[in-house]
Protein backbone atom coordinates (compact mmCIF):
# COMPACT_ATOMS: atom_id res chain seq x y z
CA UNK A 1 0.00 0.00 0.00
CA UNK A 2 3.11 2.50 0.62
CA UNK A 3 4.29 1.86 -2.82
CA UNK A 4 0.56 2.33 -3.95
CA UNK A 5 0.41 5.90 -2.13
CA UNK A 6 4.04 7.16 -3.63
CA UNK A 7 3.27 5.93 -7.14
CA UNK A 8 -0.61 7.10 -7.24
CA UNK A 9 -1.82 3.80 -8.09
CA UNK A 10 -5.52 2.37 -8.10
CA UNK A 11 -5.86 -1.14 -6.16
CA UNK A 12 -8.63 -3.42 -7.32
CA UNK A 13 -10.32 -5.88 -4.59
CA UNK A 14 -11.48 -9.15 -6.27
CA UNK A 15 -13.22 -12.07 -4.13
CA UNK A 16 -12.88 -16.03 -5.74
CA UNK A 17 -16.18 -17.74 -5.38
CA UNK A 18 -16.03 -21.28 -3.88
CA UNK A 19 -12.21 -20.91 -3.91
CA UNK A 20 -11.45 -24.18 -1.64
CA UNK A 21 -13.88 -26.00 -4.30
CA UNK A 22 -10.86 -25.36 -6.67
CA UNK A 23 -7.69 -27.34 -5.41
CA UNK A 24 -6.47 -30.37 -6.72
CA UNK A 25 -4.91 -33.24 -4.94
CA UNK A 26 -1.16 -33.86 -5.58
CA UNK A 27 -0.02 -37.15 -7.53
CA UNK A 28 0.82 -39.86 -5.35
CA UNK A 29 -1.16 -38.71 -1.85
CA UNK A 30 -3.73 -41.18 -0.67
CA UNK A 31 -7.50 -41.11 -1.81
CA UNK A 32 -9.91 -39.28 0.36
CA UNK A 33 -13.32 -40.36 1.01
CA UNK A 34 -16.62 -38.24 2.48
CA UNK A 35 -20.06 -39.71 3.65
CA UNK A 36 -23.13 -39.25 1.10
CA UNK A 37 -24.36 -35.42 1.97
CA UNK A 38 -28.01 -35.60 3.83
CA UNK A 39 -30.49 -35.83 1.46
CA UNK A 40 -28.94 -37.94 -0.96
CA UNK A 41 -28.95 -41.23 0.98
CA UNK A 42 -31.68 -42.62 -1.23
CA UNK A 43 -29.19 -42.37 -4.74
CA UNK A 44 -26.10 -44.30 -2.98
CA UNK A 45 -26.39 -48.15 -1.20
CA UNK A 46 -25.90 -47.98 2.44
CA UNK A 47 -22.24 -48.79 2.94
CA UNK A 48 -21.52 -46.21 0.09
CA UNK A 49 -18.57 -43.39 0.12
CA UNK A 50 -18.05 -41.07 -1.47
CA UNK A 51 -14.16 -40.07 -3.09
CA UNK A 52 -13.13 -36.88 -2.93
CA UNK A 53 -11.78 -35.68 -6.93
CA UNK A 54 -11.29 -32.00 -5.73
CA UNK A 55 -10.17 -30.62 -2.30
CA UNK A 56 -13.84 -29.03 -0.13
CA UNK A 57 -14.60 -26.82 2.37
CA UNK A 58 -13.29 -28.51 5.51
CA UNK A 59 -10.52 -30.37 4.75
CA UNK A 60 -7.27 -28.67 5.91
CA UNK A 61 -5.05 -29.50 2.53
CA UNK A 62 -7.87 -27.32 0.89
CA UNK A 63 -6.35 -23.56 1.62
CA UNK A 64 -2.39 -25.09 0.30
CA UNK A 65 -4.28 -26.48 -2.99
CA UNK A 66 -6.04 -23.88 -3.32
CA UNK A 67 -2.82 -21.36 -3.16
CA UNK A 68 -0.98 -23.39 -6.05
CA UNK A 69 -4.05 -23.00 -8.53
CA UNK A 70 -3.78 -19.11 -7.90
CA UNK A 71 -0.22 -19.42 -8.04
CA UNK A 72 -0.70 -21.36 -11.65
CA UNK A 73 -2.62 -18.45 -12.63
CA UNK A 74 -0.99 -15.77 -11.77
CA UNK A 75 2.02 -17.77 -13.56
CA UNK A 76 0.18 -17.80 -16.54
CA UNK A 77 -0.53 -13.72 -16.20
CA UNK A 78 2.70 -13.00 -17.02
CA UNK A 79 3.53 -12.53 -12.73
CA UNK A 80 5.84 -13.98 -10.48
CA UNK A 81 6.06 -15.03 -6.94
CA UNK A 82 7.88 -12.91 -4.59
CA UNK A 83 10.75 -15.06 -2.82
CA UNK A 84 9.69 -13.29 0.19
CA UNK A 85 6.13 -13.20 0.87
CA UNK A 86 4.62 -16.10 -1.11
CA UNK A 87 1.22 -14.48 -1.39
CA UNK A 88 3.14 -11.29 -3.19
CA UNK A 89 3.31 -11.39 -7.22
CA UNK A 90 4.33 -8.81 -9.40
CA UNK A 91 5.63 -8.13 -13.01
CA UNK A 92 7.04 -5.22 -14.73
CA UNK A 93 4.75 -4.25 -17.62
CA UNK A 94 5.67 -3.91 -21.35
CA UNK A 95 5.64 -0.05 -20.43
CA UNK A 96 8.10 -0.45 -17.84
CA UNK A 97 5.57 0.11 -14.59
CA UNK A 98 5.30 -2.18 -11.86
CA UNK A 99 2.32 -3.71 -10.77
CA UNK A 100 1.21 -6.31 -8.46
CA UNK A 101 -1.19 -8.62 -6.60
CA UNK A 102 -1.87 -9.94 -3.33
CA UNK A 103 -3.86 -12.76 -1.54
CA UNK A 104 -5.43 -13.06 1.56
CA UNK A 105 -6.88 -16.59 0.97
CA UNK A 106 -9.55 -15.65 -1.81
CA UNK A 107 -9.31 -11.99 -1.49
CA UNK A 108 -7.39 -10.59 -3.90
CA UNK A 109 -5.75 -7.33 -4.54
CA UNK A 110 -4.15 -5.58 -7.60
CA UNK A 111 -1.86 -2.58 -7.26
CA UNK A 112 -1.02 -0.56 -10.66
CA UNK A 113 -1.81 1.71 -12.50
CA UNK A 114 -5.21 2.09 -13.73
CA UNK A 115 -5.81 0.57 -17.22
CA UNK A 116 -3.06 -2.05 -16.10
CA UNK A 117 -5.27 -3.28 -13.04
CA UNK A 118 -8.51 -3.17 -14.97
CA UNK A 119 -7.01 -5.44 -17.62
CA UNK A 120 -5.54 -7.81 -15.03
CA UNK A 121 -8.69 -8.26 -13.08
CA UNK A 122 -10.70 -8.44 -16.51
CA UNK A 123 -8.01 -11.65 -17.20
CA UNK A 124 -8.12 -12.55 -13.20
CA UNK A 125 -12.19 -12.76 -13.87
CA UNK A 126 -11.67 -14.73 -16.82
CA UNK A 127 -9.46 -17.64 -15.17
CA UNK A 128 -11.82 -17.69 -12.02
CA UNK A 129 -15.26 -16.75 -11.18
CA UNK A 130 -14.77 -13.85 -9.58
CA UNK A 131 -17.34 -11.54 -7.09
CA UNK A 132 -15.78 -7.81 -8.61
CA UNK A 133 -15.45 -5.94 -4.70
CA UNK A 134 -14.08 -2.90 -6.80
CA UNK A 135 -11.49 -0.05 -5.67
CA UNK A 136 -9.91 -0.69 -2.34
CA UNK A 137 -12.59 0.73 0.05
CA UNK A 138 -12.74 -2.28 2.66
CA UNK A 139 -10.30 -5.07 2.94
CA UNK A 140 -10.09 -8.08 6.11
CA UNK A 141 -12.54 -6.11 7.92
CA UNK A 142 -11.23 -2.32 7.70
CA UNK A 143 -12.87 0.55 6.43
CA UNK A 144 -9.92 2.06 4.00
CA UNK A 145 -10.02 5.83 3.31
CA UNK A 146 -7.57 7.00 1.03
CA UNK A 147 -7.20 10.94 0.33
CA UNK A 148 -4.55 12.07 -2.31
CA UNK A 149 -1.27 10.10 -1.29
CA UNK A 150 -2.60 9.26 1.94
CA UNK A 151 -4.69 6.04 3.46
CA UNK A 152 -6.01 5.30 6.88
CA UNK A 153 -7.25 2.33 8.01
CA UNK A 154 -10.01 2.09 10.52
CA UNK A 155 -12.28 -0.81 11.82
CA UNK A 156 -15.85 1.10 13.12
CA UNK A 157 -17.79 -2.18 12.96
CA UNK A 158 -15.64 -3.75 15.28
CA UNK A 159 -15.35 -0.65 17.71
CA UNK A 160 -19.31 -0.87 17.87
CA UNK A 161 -19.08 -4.81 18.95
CA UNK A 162 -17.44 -3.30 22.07
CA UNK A 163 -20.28 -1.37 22.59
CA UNK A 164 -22.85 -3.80 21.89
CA UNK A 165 -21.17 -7.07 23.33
CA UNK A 166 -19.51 -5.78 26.32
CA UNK A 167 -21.16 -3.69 28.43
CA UNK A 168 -18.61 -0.89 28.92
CA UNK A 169 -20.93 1.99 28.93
CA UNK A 170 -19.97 2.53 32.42
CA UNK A 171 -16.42 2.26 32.02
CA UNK A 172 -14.59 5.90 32.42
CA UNK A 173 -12.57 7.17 29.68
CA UNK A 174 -9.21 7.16 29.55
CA UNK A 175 -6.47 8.89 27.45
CA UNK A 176 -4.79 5.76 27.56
CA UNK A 177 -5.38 1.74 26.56
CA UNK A 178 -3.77 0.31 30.16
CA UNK A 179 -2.91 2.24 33.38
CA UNK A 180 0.46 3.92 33.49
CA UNK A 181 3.20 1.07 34.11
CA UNK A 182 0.54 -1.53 34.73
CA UNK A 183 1.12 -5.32 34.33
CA UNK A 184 -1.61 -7.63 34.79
CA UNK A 185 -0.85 -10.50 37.63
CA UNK A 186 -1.75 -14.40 37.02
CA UNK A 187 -4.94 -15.35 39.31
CA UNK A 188 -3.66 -16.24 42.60
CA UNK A 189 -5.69 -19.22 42.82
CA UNK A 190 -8.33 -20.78 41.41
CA UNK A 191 -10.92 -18.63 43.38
CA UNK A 192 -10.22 -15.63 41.97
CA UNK A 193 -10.37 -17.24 38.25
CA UNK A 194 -14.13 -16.46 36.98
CA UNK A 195 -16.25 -18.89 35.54
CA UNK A 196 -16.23 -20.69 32.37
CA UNK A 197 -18.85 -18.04 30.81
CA UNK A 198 -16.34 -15.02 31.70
CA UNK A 199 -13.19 -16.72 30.23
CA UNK A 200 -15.05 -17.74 26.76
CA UNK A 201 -16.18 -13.69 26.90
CA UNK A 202 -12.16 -12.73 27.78
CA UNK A 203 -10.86 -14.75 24.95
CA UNK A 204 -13.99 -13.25 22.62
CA UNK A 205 -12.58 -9.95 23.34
CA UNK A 206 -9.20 -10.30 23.32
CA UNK A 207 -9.75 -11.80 19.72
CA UNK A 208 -11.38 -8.56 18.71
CA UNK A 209 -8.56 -6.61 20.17
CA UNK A 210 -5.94 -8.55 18.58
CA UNK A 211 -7.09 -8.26 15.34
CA UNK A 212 -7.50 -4.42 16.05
CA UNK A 213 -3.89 -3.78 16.75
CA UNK A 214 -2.93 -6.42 13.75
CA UNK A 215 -5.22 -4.60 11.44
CA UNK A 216 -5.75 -0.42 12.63
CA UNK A 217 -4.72 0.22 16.13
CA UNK A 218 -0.95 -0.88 16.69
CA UNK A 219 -0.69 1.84 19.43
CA UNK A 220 -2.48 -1.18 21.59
CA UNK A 221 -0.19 -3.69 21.45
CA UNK A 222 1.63 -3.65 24.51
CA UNK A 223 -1.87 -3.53 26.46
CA UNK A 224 -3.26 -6.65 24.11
CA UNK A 225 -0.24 -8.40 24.73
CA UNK A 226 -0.50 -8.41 27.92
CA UNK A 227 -4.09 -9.39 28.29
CA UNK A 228 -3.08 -12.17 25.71
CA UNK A 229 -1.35 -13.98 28.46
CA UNK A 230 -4.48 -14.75 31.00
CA UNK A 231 -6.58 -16.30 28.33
CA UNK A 232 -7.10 -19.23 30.16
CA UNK A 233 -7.38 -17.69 33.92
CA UNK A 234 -8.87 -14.63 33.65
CA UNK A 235 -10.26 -12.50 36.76
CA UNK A 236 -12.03 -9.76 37.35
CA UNK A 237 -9.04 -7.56 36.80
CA UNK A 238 -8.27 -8.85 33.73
CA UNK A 239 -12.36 -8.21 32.67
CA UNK A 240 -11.63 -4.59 33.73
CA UNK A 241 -8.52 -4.43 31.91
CA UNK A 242 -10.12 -5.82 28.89
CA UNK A 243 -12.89 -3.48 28.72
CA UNK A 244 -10.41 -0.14 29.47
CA UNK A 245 -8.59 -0.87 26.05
CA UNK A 246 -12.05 -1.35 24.38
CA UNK A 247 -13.43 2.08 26.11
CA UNK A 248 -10.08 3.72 25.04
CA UNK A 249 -10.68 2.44 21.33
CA UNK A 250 -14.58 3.99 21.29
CA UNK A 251 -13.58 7.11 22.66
CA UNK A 252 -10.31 7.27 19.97
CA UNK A 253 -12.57 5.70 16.80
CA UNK A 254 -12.08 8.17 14.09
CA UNK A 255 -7.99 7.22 15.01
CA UNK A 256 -6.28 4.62 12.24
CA UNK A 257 -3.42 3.07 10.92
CA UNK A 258 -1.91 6.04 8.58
CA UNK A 259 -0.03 5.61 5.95
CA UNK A 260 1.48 8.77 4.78
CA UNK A 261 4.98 7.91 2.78
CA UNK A 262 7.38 10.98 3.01
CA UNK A 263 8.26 10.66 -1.11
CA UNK A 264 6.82 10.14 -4.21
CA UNK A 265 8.40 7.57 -6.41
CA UNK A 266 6.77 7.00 -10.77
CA UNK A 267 5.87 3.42 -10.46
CA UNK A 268 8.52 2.82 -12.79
CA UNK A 269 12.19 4.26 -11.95
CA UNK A 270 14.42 0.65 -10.97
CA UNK A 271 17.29 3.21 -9.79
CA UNK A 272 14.92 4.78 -6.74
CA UNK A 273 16.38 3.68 -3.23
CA UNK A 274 13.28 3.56 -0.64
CA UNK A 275 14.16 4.40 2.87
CA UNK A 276 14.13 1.71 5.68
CA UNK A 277 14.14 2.36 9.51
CA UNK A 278 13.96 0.87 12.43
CA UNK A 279 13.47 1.42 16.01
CA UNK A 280 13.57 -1.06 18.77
CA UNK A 281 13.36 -0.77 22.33
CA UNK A 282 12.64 -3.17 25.84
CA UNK A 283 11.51 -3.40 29.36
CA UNK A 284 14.32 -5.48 31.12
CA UNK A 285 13.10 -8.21 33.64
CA UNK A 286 9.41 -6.69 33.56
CA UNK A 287 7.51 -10.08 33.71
CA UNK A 288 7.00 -12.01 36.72
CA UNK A 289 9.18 -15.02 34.97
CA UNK A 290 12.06 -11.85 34.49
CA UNK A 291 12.07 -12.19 30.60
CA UNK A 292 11.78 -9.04 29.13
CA UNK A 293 9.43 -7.56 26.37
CA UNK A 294 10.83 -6.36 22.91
CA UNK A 295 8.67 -3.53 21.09
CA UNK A 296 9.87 -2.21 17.46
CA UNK A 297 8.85 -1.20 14.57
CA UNK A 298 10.17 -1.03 11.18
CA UNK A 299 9.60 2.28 8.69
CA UNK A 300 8.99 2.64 4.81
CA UNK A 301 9.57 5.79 3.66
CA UNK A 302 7.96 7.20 6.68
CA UNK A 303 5.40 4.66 6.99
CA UNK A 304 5.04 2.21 9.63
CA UNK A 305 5.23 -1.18 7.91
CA UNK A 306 5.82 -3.55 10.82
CA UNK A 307 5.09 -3.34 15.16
CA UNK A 308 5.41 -5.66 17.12
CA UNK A 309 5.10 -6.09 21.16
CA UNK A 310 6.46 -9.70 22.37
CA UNK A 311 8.04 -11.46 25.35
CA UNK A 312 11.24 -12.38 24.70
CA UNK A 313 11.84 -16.42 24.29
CA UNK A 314 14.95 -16.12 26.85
CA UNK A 315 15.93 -14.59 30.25
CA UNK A 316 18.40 -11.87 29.62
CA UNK A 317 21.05 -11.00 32.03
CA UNK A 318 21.29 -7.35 31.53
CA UNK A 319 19.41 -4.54 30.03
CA UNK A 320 22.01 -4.40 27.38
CA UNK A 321 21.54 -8.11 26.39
CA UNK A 322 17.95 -7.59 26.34
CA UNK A 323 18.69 -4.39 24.13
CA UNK A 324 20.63 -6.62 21.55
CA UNK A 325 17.81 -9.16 21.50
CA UNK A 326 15.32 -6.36 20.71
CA UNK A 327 17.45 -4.62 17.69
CA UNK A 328 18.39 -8.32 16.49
CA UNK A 329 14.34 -8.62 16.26
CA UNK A 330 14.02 -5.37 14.88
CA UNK A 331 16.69 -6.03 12.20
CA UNK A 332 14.77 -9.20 10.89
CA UNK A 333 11.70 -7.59 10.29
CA UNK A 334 14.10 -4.85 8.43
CA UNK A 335 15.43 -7.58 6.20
CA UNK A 336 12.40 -8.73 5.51
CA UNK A 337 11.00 -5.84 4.43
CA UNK A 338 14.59 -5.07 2.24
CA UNK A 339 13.87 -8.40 0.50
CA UNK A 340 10.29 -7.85 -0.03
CA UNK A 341 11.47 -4.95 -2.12
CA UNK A 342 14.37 -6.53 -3.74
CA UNK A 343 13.13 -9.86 -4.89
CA UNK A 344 10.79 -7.18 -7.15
CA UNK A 345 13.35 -5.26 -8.63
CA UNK A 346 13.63 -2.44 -6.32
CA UNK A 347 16.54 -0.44 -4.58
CA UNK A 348 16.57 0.50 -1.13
CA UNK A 349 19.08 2.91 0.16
CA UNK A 350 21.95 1.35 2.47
CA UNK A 351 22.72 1.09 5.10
CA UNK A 352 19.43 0.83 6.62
CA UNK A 353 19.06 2.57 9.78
CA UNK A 354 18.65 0.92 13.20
CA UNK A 355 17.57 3.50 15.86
CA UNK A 356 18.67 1.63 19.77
CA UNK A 357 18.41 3.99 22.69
CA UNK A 358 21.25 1.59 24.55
CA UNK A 359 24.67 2.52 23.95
CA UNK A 360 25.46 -0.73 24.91
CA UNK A 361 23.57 -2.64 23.14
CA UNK A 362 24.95 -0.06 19.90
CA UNK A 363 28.41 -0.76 20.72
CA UNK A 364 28.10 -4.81 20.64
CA UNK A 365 26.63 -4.25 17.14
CA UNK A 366 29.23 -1.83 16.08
CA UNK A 367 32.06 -4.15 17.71
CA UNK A 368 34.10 -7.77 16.89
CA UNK A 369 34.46 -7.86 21.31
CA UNK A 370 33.10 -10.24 23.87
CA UNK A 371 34.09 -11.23 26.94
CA UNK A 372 32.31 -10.62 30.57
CA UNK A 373 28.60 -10.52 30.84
CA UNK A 374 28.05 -10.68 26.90
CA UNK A 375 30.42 -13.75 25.95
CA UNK A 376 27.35 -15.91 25.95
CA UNK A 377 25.25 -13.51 23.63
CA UNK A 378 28.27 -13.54 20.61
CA UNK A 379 26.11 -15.55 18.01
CA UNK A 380 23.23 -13.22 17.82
CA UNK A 381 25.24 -10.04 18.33
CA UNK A 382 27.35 -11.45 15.69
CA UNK A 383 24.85 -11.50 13.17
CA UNK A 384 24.07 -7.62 13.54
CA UNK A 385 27.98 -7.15 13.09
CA UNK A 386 27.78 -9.05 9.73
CA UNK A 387 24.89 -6.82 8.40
CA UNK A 388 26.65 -3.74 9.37
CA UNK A 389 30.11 -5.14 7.29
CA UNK A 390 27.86 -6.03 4.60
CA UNK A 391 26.61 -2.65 4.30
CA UNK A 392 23.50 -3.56 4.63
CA UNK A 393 22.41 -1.97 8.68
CA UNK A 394 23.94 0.92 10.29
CA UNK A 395 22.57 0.86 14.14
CA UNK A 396 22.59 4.05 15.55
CA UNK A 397 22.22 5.39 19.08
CA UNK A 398 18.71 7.38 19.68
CA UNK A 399 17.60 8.92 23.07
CA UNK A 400 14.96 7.28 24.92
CA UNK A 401 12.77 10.32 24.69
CA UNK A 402 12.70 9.90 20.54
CA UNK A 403 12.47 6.14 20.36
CA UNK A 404 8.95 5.40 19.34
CA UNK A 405 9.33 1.75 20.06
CA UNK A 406 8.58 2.69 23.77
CA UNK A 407 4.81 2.35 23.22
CA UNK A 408 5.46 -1.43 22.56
CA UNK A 409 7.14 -2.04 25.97
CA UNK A 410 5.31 -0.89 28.42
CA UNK A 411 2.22 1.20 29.71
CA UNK A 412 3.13 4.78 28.88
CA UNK A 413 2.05 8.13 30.56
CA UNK A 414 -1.03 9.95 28.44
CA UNK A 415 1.93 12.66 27.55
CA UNK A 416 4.25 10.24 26.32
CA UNK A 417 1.84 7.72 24.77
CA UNK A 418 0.63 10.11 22.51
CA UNK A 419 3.70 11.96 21.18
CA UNK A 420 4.99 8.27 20.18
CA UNK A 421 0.91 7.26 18.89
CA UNK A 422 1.15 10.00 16.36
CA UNK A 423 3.75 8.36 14.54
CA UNK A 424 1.28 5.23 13.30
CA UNK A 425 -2.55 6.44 13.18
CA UNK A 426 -3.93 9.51 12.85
């Protein structure tokens, strides 16, 4: 969508009817056999099954079969598969543009310019029956706006479930999705879990709420995340929690995921080098296990492409180890986003930059040393040192105040929260 905005394209939203109907079994797998469907008993003897010729609804090979006959098709378009996202294919057009389509299952997307999309989804429609969605006004369940070169991304039918489903009309409002340095506690004991009706509402909501941040409101990750973690014992303070993020999300609904690149690039110039950042930050120790929480997030041309809040899979022993683990994270999602571009035919300007607000953590990845209290932590810091002699990642110190990958660790004052929210929705 960020190359969509700096290039002025149109994006066309098609939906494949019956799509799991389509897939094909592969040579050589065993046969697969289905009862006769109700109704039809009185065609078939008794004992009768029925073999499958073509993957259904249901079976869990159908989504994979389904993927290679859109991948055979898009083949046959003239596209290829990305190497790095392997719902991604794109070709370079006889007049030298780029253009491109995604899948989401059976939603499908085309990114171009305009009389090259219409005559790809005119072919699309011809290889598949097709239900024509049109421009790019709604996709997975958020309302898209687009104005000029810039998009936001909002999800008002899922802010009104809050309303409707939860009961948090009573709730205060807050300028913030969690209490200031808050972390929710495990239930003490099994008399302060709630019932079985409670925890199938908690998970409900939680659901919602992840696929918010995932979709329109990353600025609530940290709070999700940690709500995530009591799925199975939730208490009342976890309800309360819950329904604080959902009351912050009414009272903040016109606020989206905005993308707003800083430069315009002609759909067409091979030679342009986008701009990728990074920013990653942590909360040493914070849990009650003493692993720490990574937040970053990764920038294209001014657009936030990639957030993420998560507990880190290891204890660290310092705040600088847990500092390296963070930018290591950070730096994958970088690459993947510099091979995204790449394995299309683009140029992105190196070195990438890395913004850490640990100079300890910045001079491990600048630096061959070890020794002391970061011997053990020499394969992963290693890896950062080989990016930066490739030329690929330059990571660079940033003060704490300026590192917008704060909001991903922990529960930030209102002040705070907000100067770092304005840099993903608007």
């Amino acid at each position: 969508m960020t190359l969509m905005l700096m290039a002025g394209w149109m994006a066309h939203v098609l939906d494949v009817k019956g799509a799991f109907l389509r897939g094909e079994f592969e040579p050589g797998m065993p046969p697969m056999y289905m009862k006769v469907p109700e109704g039809f008993e009185k065609h078939y003897g008794k004992d009768t099954v029925l073999r499958l010729l073509r993957t259904i609804y249901g079976l869990k090979e159908a989504a994979a079969a389904f993927w290679k006959q859109i991948l055979k098709a898009f083949n046959f378009m003239g596209f290829s598969r990305s190497k790095a996202d392997p719902c991604l294919y794109y070709k370079w057009t006889a007049a030298g543009y780029l253009m491109m389509w995604l899948s989401w299952v059976d939603d499908c997307v085309c990114f171009g310019r305009g009389t090259d999309v219409k005559e790809s989804a005119k072919e699309m429609n011809e290889l598949f029956e097709c239900e024509d969605i049109g421009n790019f006004e709604e996709y997975v369940g958020c309302k898209v706006e687009k104005e000029g070169s810039e998009l936001k991304m909002t999800q008002p039918v899922l802010i009104q479930s809050f309303e409707d489903e939860f009961d948090i009309k009573g709730v205060k409002e807050c300028d913030t999705p969690a209490t200031t340095n808050s972390i929710l506690a495990e239930a003490k004991n099994d008399s302060e879990t709630l019932d079985a009706k409670w925890q199938t509402k908690f998970r409900s909501g939680v659901g919602k709420l992840l696929h918010m941040m995932r979709w329109s409101r990353p600025e609530i990750y940290n709070a999700v995340r940690d709500l995530s973690k009591h799925g199975g014992k939730c208490t009342s303070a976890h309800i309360k929690a819950m329904k604080r993020v959902m009351k912050y999300c009414v009272a903040s609904k016109s606020l989206g995921w905005k993308l707003k690149p800083e430069q315009k690039w002609d759909g067409k110039d091979k030679s342009f080098e986008f701009r990728i950042k990074g920013k990653s930050d942590s909360d040493f120790a914070c849990d009650p296990s003493r692993r720490s929480v990574t937040g970053l997030c990764v920038f294209l041309e001014g657009v936030a492409v990639s957030v993420k809040s998560v507990m880190q899979k290891i204890v660290a022993l310092s705040v600088t180890e847990a500092e390296t683990i963070a930018a290591v994270q950070c730096a994958q999602e970088m690459m993947l986003t510099y091979k995204i571009l790449t394995s299309m035919g683009l140029k992105v300007k190196l070195p990438m930059i890395l913004e850490v607000d640990n100079k300890g953590a910045v001079n491990l990845a600048n630096n061959w040393s070890h020794g002391g209290r970061t011997k053990h932590m020499e394969v992963r810091n290693y890896w950062l040192c080989e990016l930066k002699e490739q030329g690929l990642l330059k990571v660079v110190w940033t003060s704490g105040m300026d590192n917008a990958a704060d909001i991903f660790t922990k529960n930030l004052p209102a002040d705070v929260f907000k100067k770092h929210r304005h840099e993903f929705v608007g």
